[in-house]
Each structure stands twice: as structure tokens, then as C-alpha cells.
C-alpha atoms as a PDB file:
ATOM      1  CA  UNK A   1       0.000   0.000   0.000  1.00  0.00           C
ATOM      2  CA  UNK A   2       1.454   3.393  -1.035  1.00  0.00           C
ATOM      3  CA  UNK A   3       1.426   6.362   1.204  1.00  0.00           C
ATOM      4  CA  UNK A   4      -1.212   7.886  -0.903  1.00  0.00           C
ATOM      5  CA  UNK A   5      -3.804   5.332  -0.267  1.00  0.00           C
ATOM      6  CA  UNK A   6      -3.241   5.472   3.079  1.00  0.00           C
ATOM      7  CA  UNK A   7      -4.257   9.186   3.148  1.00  0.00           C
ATOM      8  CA  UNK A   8      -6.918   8.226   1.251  1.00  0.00           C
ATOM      9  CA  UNK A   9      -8.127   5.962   3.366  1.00  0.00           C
ATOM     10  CA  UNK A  10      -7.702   8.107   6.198  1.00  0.00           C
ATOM     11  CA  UNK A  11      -9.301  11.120   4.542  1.00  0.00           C
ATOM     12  CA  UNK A  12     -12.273   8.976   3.884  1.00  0.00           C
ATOM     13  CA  UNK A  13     -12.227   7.816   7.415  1.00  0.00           C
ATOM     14  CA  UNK A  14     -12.368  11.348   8.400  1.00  0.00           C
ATOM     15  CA  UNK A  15     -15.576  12.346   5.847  1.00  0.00           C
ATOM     16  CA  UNK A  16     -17.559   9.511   6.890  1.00  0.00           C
ATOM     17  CA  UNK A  17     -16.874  10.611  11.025  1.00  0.00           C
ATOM     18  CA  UNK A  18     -18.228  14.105  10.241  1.00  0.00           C
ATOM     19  CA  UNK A  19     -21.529  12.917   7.906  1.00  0.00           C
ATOM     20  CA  UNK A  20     -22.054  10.251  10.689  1.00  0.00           C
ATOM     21  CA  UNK A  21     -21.901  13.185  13.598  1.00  0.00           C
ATOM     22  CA  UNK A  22     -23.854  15.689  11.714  1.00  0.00           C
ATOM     23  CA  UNK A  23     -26.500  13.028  11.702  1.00  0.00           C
ATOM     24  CA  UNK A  24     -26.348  11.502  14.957  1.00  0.00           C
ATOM     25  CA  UNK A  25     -26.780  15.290  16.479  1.00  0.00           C
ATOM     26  CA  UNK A  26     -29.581  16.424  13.953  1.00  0.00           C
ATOM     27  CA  UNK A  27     -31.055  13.146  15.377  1.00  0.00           C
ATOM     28  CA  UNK A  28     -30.541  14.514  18.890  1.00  0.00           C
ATOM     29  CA  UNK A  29     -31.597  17.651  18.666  1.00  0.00           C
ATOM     30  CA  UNK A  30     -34.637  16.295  16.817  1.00  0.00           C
ATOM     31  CA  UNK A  31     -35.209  13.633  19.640  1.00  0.00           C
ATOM     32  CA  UNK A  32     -35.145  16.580  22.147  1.00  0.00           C
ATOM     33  CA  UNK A  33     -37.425  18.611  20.359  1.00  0.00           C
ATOM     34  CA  UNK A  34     -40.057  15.756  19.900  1.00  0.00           C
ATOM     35  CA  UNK A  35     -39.713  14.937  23.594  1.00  0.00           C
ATOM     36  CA  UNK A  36     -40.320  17.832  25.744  1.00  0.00           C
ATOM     37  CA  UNK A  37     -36.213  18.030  26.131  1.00  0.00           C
ATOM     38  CA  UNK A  38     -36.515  15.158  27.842  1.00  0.00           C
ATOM     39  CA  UNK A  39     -32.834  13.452  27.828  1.00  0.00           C
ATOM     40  CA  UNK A  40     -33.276   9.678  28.717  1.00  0.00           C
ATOM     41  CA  UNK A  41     -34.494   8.457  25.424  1.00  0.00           C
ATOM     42  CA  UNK A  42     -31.606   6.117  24.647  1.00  0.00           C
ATOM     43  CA  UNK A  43     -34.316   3.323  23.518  1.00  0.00           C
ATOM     44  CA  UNK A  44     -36.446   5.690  21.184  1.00  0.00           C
ATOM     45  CA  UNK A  45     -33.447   7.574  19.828  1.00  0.00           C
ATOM     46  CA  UNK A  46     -31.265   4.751  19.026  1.00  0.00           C
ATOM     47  CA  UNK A  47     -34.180   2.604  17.105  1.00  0.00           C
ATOM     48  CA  UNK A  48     -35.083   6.023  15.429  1.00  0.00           C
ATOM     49  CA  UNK A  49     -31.256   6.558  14.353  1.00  0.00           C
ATOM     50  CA  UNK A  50     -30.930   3.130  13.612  1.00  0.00           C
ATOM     51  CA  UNK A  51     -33.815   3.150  11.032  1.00  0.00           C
ATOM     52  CA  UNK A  52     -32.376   6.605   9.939  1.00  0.00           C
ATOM     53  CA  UNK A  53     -29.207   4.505   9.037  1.00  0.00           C
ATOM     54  CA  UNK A  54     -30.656   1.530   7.498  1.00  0.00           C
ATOM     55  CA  UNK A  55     -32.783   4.197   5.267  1.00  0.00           C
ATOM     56  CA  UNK A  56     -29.313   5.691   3.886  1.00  0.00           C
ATOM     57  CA  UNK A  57     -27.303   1.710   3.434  1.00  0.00           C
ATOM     58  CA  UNK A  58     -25.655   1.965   6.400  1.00  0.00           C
ATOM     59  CA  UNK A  59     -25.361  -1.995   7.547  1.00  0.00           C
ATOM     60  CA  UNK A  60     -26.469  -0.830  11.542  1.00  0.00           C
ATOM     61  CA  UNK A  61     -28.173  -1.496  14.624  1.00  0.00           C
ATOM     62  CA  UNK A  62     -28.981  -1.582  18.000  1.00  0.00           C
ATOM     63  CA  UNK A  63     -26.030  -1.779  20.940  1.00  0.00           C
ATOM     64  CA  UNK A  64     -26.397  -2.427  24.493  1.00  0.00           C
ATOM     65  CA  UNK A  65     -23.217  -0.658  26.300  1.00  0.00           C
ATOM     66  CA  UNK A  66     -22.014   0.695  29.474  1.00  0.00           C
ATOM     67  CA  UNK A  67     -20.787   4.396  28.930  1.00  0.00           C
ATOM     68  CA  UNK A  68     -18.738   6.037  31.646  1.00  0.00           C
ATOM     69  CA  UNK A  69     -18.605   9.927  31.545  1.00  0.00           C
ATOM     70  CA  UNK A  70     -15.837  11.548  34.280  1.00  0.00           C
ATOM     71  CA  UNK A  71     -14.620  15.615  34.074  1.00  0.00           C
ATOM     72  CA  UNK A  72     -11.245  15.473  33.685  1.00  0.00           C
ATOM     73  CA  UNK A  73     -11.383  17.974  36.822  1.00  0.00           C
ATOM     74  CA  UNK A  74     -11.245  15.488  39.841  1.00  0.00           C
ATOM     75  CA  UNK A  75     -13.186  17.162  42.076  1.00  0.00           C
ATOM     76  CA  UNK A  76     -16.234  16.210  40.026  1.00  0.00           C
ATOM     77  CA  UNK A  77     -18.298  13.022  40.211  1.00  0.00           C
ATOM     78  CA  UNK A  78     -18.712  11.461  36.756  1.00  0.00           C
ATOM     79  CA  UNK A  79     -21.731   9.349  35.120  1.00  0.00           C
ATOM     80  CA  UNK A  80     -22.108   5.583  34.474  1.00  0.00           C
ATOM     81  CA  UNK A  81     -24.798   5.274  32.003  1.00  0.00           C
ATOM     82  CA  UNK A  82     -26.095   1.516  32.081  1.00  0.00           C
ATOM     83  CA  UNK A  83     -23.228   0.368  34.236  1.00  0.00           C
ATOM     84  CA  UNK A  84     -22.227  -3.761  34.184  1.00  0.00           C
ATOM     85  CA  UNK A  85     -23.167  -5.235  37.112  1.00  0.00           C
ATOM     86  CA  UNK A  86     -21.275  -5.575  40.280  1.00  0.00           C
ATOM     87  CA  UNK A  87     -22.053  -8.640  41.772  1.00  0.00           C
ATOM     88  CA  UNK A  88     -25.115  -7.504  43.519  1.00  0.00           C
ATOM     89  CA  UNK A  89     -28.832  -7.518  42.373  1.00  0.00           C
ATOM     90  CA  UNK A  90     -30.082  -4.416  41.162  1.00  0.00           C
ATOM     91  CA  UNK A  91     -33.675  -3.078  42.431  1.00  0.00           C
ATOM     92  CA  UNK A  92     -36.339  -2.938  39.175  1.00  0.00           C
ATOM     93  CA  UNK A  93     -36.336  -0.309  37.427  1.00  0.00           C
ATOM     94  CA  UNK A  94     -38.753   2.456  37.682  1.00  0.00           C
ATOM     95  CA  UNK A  95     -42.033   2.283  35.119  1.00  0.00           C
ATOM     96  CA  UNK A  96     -41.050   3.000  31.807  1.00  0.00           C
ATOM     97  CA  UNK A  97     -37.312   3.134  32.417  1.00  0.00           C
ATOM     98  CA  UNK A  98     -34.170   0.507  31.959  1.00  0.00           C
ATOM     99  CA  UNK A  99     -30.683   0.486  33.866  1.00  0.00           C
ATOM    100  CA  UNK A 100     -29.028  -0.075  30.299  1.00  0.00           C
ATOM    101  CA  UNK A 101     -27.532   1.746  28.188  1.00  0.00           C
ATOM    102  CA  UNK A 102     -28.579   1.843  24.001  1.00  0.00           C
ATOM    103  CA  UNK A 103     -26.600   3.237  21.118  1.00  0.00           C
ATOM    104  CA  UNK A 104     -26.409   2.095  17.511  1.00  0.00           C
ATOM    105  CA  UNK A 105     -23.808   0.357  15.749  1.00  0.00           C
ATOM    106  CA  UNK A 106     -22.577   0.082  11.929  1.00  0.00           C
ATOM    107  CA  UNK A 107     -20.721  -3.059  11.371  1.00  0.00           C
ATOM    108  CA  UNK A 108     -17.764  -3.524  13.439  1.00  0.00           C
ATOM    109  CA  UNK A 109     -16.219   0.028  12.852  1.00  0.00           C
ATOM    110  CA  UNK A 110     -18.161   2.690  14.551  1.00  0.00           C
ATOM    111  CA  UNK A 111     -20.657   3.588  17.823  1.00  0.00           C
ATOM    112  CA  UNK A 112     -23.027   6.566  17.305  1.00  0.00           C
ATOM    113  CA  UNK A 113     -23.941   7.707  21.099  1.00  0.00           C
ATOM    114  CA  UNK A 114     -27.091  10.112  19.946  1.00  0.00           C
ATOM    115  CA  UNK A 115     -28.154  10.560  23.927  1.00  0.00           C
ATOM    116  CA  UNK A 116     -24.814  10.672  25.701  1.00  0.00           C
ATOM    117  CA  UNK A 117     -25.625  13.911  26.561  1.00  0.00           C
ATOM    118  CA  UNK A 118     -28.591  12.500  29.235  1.00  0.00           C
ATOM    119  CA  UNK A 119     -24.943  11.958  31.663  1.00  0.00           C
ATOM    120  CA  UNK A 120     -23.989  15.720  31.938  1.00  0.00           C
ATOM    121  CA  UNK A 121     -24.674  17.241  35.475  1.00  0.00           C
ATOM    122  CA  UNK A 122     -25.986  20.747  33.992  1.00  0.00           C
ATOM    123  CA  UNK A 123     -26.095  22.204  38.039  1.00  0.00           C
ATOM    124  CA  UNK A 124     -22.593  20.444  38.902  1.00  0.00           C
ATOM    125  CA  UNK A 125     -20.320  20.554  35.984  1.00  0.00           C
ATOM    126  CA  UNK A 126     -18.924  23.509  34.729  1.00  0.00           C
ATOM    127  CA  UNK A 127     -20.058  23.702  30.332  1.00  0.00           C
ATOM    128  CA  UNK A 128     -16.492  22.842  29.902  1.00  0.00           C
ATOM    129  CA  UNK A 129     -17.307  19.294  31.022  1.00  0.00           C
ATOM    130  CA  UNK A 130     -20.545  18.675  29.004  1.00  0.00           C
ATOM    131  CA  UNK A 131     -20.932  16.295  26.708  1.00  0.00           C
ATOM    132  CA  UNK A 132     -23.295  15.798  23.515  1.00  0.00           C
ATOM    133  CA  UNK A 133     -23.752  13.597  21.233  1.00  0.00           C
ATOM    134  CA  UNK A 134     -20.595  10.844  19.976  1.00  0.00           C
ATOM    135  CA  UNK A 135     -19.179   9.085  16.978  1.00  0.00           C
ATOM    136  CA  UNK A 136     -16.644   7.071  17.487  1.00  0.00           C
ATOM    137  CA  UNK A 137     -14.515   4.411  15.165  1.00  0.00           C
ATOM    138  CA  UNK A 138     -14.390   0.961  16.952  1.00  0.00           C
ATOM    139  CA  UNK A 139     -11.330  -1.774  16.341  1.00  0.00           C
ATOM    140  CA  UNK A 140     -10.880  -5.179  16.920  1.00  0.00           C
ATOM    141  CA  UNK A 141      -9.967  -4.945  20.749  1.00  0.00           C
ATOM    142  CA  UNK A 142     -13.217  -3.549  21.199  1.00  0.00           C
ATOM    143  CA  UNK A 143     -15.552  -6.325  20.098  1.00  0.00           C
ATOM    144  CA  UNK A 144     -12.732  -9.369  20.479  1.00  0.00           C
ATOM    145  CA  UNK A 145     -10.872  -8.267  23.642  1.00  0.00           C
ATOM    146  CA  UNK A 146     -13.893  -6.320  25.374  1.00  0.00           C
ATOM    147  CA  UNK A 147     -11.735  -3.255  25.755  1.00  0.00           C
ATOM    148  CA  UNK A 148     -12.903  -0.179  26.333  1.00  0.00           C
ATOM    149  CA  UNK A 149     -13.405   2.544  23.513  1.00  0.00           C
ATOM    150  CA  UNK A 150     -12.168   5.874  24.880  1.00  0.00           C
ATOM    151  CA  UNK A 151     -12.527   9.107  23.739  1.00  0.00           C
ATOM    152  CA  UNK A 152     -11.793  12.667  25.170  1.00  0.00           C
ATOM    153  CA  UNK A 153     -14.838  15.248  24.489  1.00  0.00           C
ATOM    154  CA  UNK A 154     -14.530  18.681  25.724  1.00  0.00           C
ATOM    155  CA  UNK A 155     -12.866  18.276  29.030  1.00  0.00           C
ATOM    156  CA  UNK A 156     -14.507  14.196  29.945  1.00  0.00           C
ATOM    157  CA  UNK A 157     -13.073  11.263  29.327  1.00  0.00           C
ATOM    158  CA  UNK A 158     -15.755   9.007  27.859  1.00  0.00           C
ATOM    159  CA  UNK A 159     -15.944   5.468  28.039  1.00  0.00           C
ATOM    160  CA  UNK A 160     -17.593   2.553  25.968  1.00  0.00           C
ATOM    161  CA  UNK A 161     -17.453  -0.851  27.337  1.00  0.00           C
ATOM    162  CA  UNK A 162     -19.484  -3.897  25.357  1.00  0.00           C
ATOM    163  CA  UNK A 163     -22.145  -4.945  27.618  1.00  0.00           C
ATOM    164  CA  UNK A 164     -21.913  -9.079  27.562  1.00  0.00           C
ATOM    165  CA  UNK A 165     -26.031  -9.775  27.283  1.00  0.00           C
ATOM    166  CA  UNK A 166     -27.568  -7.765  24.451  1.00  0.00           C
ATOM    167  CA  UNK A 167     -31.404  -8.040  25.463  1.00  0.00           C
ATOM    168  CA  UNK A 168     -34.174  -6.370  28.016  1.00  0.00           C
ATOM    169  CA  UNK A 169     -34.383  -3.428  25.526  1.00  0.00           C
ATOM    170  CA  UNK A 170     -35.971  -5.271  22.489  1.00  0.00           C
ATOM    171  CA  UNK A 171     -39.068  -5.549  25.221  1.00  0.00           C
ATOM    172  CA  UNK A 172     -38.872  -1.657  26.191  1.00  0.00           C
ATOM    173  CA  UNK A 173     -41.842   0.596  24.719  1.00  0.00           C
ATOM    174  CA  UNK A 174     -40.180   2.904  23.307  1.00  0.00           C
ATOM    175  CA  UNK A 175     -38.321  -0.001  20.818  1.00  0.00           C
ATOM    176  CA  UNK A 176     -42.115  -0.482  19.586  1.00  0.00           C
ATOM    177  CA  UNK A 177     -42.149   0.651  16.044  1.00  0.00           C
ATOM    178  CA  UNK A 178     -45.428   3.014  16.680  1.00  0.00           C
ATOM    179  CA  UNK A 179     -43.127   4.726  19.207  1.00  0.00           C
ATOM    180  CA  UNK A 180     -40.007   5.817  17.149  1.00  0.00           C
ATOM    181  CA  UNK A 181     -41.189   5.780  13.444  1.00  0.00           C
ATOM    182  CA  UNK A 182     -42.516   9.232  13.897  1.00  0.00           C
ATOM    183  CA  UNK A 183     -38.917  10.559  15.191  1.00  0.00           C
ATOM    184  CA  UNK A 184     -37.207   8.456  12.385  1.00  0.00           C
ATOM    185  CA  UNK A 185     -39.517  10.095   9.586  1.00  0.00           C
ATOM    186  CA  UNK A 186     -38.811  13.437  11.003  1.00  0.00           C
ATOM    187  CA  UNK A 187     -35.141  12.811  11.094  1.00  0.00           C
ATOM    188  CA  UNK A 188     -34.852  11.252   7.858  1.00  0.00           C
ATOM    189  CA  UNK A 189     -36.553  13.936   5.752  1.00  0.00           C
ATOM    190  CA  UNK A 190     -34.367  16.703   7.272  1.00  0.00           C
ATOM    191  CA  UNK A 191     -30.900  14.623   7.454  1.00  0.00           C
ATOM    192  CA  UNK A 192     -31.689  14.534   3.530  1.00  0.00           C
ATOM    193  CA  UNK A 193     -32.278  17.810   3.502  1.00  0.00           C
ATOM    194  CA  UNK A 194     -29.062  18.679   5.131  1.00  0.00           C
ATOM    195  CA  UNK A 195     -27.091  16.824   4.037  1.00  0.00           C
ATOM    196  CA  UNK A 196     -28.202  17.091   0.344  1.00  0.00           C
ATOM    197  CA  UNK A 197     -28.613  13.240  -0.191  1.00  0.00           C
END
């Protein structure tokens, strides 16, 4: 391979991160919008980004993970957002809500995070902390070697971690077709506007 496919291959790399972010945060703020600015919508979002996806080719879907969110400045308590277990039994989960974690997948190379943002601590963590929507590329160690993904957004260190069972949110309501079709269609006719697709 030649130095100039490798930049090609890089610069491609780089092009499809920036299409996939500008549509994983229209799909955010869209999901906001829809939902009163409600923030814990991982299940709704992720089925409606997913669809959004499969719309354009994108070979995706559905991934249950554990996503830890910690201010680089010490002094501030971070966010697990669905967190593995420890050992102990968990209580239920309140009506309508699940202790996971749901983002969306494409193939083995990257993890769109289109609610990461539900882990800030708006009255505790100064705006230099906050986080919003991710895309990241995923490697082997991530889905062979269950190492974490790790990124640095803003002034956080963010986390991905596989979670090992990959069910309980195909039951959810909000993974109910009637639920998230609306906030796909929506979506999906302005990422094509946008994006000029």
C-alpha cells in the first residue's frame, strides 16, 4: 500500500466521522425537540437513528453498552450510564425506564452515542465538562478483547465498554415501532435535507 492510499483511506475515514456526527446530532436535537427536552431516550433515539441509518445503506443497529462519563477535573463526580453489574442484584427499574444503556452500531467500525448527553450534570459541571452527542470508530480490541473505547470530548473522558447480554431493551416501549417511526420520519426527511442526499 502506497502512502497515498493510506491518506486516502484516512481522509475517507475522516468524511464519513463528520456525515455520521452531523446526523447523529440532527437526530438529537430532533429527539429533544419531539420529547419535551426530555434526555433519557436512549431506547427511542437509538431505534429512530438506527432506522435513519438503514434508510441511507448503512449496515447498523442496536447496541447495548455501558458508557462512563468523568470531568477530567477530579473534584467532580462522573456518570455511568447503564453500568455492568457488580455482583449484587439491582432493584427494578422504575415504570417505563431501563438500567441499560442503548446506542447504535454500523458493522464492526463505529458507535453513534445520539443521547450521551442524558450523563452531563448541567447544576454540577462547569459547560467545559458537558458532553453531547458521539461518533466514534471501533477496532478489533473492542468487540474481540472487550476493551474499552475511549474518547476525550470537551474536558470528559468518555468510556464505551461492550455490555456481555444484548437483550431487556428489544421488550422496552419505546423499541415499539409506533413509538419511534414518527422521530425516524422526522429525522430522515431533514438529514436529507441537510445533508443534500
Amino acid at each position: 500500500m502506497h502512502n497515498d492510499d493510506v491518506d486516502f483511506i484516512g481522509l475517507q475515514s475522516v468524511l464519513a466521522s463528520r456525515r455520521l456526527q452531523e446526523i447523529v446530532s440532527l437526530t438529537n436535537a430532533i429527539s429533544l425537540e419531539e420529547n419535551a427536552s426530555c434526555r433519557d431516550t436512549c431506547i427511542l433515539t437509538s431505534y429512530a437513528l438506527n432506522n435513519v441509518l438503514r434508510r441511507l445503506g448503512y449496515n447498523s443497529y442496536p447496541l447495548r453498552v455501558e458508557a462512563e462519563v468523568f470531568p477530567d477535573d477530579k473534584s467532580q463526580v462522573g456518570t455511568i450510564l447503564g453500568g455492568l453489574p457488580n455482583g449484587c442484584r439491582r432493584e427494578a427499574a422504575a415504570p417505563g425506564m431501563w438500567h441499560g444503556h442503548l446506542v447504535v452500531a454500523i458493522a464492526k467500525s463505529w458507535l453513534l452515542d445520539a443521547t450521551l448527553d442524558q450523563a452531563n450534570k448541567y447544576t454540577e459541571w462547569p459547560s467545559t465538562a458537558w458532553v453531547g452527542p458521539v461518533v466514534i470508530q471501533l477496532g478489533d480490541p473492542f468487540w474481540k478483547e472487550q476493551k474499552r473505547a475511549i474518547i476525550q470530548v470537551n474536558e470528559t473522558s468518555v468510556s464505551y465498554r461492550l455490555y456481555p447480554r444484548q437483550n431487556g431493551f428489544a421488550c422496552a416501549g419505546d423499541a415499539r415501532r409506533s413509538h419511534w417511526e414518527p422521530l425516524s420520519d422526522k429525522t430522515h426527511n431533514r438529514v436529507v435535507i441537510f445533508l443534500h442526499l
